[in-house]
Protein backbone atom coordinates (compact mmCIF):
# COMPACT_ATOMS: atom_id res chain seq x y z
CA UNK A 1 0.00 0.00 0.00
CA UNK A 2 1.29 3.63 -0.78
CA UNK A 3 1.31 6.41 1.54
CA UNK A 4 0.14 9.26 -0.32
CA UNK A 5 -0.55 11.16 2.67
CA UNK A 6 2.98 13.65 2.02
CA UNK A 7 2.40 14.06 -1.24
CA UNK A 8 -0.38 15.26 -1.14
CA UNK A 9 0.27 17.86 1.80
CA UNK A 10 3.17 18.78 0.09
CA UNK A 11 1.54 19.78 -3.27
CA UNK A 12 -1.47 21.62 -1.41
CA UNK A 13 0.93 23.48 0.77
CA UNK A 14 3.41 24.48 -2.21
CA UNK A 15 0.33 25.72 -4.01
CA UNK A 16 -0.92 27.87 -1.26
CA UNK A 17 2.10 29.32 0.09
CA UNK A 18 3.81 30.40 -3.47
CA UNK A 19 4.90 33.68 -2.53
CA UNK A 20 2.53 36.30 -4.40
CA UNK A 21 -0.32 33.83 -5.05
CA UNK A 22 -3.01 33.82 -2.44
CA UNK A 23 -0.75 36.41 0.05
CA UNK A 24 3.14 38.11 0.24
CA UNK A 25 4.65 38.42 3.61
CA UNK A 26 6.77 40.25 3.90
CA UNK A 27 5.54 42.99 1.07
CA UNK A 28 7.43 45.40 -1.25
CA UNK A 29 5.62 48.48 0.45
CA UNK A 30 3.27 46.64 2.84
CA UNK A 31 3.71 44.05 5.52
CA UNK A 32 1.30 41.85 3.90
CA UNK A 33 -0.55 41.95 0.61
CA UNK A 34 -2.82 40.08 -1.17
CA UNK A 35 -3.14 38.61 -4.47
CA UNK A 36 -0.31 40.86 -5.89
CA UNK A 37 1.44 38.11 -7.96
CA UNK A 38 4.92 39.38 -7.24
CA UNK A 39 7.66 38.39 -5.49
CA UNK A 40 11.02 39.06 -3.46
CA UNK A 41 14.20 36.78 -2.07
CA UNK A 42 12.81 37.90 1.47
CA UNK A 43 9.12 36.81 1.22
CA UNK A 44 10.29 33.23 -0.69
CA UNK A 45 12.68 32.72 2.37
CA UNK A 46 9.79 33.85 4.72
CA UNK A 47 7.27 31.03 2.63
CA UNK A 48 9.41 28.46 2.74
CA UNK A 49 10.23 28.95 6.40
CA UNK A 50 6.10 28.61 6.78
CA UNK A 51 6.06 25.75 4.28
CA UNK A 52 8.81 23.59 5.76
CA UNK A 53 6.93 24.51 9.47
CA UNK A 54 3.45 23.32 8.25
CA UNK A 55 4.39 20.41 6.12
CA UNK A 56 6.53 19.43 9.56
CA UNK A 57 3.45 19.43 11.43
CA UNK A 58 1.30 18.14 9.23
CA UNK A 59 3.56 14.89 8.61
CA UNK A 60 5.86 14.21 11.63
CA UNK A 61 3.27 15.85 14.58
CA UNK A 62 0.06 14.98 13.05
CA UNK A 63 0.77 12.46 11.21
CA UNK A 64 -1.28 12.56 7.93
CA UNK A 65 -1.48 9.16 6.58
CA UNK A 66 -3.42 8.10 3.10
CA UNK A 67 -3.35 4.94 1.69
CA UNK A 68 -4.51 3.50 -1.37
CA UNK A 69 -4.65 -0.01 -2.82
């Protein structure tokens, strides 16, 4: 049986924490803005600081497991 479980929470999280995309912390001019579709090398090392965090407790804390077969 596969775990899918990582993959999965991976792919969601990468999706909704691409800098620019849904929100950009920290902002050119603003602390936080939304839905600008830009981005800098401080808000990509900011979102994948809050990636790596969330996929960590999603996966080792949680423990999100799905199987199939």
């Amino acid at each position: 049986m596969a775990d899918w479980g990582p993959v999965i929470i991976a792919t969601v999280l990468f999706v909704l924490l691409t800098p620019g995309l849904l929100f950009q912390l920290p902002a050119k001019g603003r602390v936080v803005e939304f839905g600008n579709m830009q981005t800098s090398p401080a808000s990509i090392f900011v979102h994948s600081i809050i990636f790596f965090g969330l996929l960590i407790i999603f996966l080792i804390a949680i423990g999100v497991h799905i199987y199939t077969g």
